[in-house]
PDB file of N, CA and C in Angstrom:
ATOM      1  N   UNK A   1     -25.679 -21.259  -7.700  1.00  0.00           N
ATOM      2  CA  UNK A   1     -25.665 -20.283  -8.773  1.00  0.00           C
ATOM      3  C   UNK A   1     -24.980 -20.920  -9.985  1.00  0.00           C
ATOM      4  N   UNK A   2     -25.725 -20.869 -11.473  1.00  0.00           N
ATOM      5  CA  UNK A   2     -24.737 -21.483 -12.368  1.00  0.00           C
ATOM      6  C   UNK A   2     -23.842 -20.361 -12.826  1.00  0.00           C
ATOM      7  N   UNK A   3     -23.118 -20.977 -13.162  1.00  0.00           N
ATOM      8  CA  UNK A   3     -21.590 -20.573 -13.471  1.00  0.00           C
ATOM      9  C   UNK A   3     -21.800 -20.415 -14.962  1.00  0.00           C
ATOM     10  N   UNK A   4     -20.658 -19.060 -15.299  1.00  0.00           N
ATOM     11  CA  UNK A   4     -20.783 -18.249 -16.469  1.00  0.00           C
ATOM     12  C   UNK A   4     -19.752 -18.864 -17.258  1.00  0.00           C
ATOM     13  N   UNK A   5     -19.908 -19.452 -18.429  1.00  0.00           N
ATOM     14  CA  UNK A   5     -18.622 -20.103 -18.983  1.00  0.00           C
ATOM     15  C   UNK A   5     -17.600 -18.999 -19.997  1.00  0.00           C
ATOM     16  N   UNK A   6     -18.500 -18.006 -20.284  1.00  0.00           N
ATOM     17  CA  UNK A   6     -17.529 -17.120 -20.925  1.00  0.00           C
ATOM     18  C   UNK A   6     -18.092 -15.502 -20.447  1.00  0.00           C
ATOM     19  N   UNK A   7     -17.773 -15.685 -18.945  1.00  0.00           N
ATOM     20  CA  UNK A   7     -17.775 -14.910 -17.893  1.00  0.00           C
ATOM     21  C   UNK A   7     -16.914 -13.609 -18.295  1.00  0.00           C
ATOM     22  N   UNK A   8     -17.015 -12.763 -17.462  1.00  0.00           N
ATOM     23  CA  UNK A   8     -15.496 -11.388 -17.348  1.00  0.00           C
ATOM     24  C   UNK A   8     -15.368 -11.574 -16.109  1.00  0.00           C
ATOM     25  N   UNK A   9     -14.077 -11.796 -15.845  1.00  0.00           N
ATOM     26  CA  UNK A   9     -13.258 -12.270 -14.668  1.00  0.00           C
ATOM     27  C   UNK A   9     -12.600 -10.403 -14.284  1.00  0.00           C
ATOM     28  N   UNK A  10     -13.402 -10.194 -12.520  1.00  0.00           N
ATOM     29  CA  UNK A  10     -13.587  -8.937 -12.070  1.00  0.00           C
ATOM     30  C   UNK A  10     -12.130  -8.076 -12.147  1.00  0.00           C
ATOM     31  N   UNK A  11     -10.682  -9.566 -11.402  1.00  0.00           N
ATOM     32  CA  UNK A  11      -9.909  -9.461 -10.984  1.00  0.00           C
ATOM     33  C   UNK A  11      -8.722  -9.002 -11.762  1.00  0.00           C
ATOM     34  N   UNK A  12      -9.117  -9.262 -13.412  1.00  0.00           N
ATOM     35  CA  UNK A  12      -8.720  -9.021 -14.341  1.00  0.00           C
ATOM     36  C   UNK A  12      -8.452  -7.884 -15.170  1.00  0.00           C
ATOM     37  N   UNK A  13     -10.286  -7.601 -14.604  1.00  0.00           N
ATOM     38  CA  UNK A  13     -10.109  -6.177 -15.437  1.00  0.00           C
ATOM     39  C   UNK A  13      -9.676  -4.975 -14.426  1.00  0.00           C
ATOM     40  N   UNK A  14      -9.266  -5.494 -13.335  1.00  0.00           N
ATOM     41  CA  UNK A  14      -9.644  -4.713 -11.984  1.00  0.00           C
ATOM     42  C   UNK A  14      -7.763  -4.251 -12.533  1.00  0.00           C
ATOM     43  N   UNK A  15      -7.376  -5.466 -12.396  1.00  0.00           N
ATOM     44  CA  UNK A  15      -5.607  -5.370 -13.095  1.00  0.00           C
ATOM     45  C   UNK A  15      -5.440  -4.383 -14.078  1.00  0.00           C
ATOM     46  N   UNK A  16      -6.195  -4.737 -15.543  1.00  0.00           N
ATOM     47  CA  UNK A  16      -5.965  -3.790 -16.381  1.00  0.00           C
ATOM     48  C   UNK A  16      -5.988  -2.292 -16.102  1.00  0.00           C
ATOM     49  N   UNK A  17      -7.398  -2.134 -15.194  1.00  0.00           N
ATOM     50  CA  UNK A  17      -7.350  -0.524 -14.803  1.00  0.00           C
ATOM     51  C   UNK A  17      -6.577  -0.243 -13.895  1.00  0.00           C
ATOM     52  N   UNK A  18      -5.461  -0.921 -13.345  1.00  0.00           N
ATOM     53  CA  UNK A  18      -4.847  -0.660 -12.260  1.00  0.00           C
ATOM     54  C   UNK A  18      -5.392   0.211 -11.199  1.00  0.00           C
ATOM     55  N   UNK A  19      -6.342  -1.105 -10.549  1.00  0.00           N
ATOM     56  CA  UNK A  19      -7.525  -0.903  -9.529  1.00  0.00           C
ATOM     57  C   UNK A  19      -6.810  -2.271  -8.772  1.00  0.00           C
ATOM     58  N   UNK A  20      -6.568  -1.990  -7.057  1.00  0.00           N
ATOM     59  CA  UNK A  20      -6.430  -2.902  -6.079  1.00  0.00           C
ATOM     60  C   UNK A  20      -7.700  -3.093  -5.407  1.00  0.00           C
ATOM     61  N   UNK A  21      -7.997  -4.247  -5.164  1.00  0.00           N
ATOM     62  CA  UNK A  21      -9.037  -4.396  -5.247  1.00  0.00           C
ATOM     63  C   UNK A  21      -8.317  -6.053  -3.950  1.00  0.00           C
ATOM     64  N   UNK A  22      -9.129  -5.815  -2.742  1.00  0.00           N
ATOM     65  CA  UNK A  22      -9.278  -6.607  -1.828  1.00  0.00           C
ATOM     66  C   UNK A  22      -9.884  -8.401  -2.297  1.00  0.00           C
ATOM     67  N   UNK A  23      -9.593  -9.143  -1.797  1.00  0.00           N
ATOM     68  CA  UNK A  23      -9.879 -10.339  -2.094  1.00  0.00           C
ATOM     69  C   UNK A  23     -11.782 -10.727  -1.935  1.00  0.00           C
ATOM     70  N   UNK A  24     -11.715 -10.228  -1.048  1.00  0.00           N
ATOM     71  CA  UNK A  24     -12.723  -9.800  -0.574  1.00  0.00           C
ATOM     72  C   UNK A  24     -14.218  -9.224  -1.684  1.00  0.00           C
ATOM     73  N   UNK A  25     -13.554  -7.806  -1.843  1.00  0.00           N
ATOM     74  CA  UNK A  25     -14.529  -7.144  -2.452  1.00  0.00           C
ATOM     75  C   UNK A  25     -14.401  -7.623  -4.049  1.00  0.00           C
ATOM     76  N   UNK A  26     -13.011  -8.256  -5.008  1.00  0.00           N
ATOM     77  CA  UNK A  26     -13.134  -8.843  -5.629  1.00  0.00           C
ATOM     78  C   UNK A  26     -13.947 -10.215  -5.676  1.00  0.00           C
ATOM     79  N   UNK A  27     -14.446 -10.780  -4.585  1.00  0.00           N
ATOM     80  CA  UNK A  27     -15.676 -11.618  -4.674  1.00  0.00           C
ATOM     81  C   UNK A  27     -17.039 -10.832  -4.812  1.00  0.00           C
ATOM     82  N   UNK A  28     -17.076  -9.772  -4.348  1.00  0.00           N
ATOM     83  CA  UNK A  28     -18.434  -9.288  -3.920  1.00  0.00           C
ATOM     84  C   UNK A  28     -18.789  -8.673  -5.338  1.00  0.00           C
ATOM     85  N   UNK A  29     -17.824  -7.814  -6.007  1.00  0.00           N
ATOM     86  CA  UNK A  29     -18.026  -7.439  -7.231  1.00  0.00           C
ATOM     87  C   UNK A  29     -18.222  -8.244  -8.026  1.00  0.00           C
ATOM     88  N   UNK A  30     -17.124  -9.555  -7.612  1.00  0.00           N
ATOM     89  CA  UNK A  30     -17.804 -10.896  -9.326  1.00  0.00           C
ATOM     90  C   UNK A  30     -19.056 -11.185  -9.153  1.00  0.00           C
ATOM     91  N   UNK A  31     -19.894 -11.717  -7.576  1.00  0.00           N
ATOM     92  CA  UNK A  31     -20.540 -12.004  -7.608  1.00  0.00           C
ATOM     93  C   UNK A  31     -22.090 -10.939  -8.526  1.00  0.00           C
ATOM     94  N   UNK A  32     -21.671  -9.953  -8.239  1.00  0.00           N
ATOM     95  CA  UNK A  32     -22.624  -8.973  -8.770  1.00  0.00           C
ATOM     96  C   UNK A  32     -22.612  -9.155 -10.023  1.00  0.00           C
ATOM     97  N   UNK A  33     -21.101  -9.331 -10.757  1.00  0.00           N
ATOM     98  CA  UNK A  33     -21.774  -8.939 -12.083  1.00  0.00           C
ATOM     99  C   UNK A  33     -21.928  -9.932 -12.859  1.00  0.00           C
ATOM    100  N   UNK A  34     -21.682 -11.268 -12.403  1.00  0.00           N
ATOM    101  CA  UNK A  34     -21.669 -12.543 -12.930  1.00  0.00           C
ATOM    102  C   UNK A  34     -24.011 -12.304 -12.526  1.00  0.00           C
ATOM    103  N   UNK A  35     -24.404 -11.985 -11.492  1.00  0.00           N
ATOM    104  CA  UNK A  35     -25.998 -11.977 -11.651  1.00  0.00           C
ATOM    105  C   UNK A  35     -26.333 -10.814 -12.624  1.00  0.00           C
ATOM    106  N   UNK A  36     -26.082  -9.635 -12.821  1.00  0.00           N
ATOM    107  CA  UNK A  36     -25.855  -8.810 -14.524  1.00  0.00           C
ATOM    108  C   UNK A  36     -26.257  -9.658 -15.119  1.00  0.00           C
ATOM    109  N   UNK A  37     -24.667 -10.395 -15.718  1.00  0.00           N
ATOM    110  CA  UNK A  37     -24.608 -10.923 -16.852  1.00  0.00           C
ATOM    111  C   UNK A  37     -25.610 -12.159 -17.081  1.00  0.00           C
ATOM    112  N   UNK A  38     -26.286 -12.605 -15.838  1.00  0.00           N
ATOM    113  CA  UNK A  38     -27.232 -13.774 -15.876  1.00  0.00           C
ATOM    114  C   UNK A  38     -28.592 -13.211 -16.491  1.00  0.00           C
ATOM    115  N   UNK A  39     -29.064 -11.954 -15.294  1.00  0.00           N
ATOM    116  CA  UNK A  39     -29.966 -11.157 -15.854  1.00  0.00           C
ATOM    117  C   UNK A  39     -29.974 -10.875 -17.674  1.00  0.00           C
ATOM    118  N   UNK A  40     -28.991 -10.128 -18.052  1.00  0.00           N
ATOM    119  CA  UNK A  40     -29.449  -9.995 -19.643  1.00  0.00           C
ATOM    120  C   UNK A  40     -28.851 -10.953 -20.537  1.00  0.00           C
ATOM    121  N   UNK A  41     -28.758 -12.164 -20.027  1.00  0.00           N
ATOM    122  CA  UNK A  41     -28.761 -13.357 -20.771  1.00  0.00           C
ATOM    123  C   UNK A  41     -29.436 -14.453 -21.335  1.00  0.00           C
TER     124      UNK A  41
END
């Protein structure tokens, strides 16, 4: 999969909303929206 160079990092915003968020499902969510952001790119 190529890699997003000016990506949104899940774990980040997951912080800001003060959302805990498993290591885990913080992969499963980047992975999703990093293919999003591929899609309307």
């Amino acid at each position: 999969m190529p890699q997003i160079k000016e990506g949104i990092e899940v774990g980040y915003v997951a912080h800001l909303a003060r959302i805990d968020l498993t290591d885990e499902e913080t992969k499963l969510f980047q992975e999703q929206l990093d293919q999003v952001l591929l899609y309307v790119e």
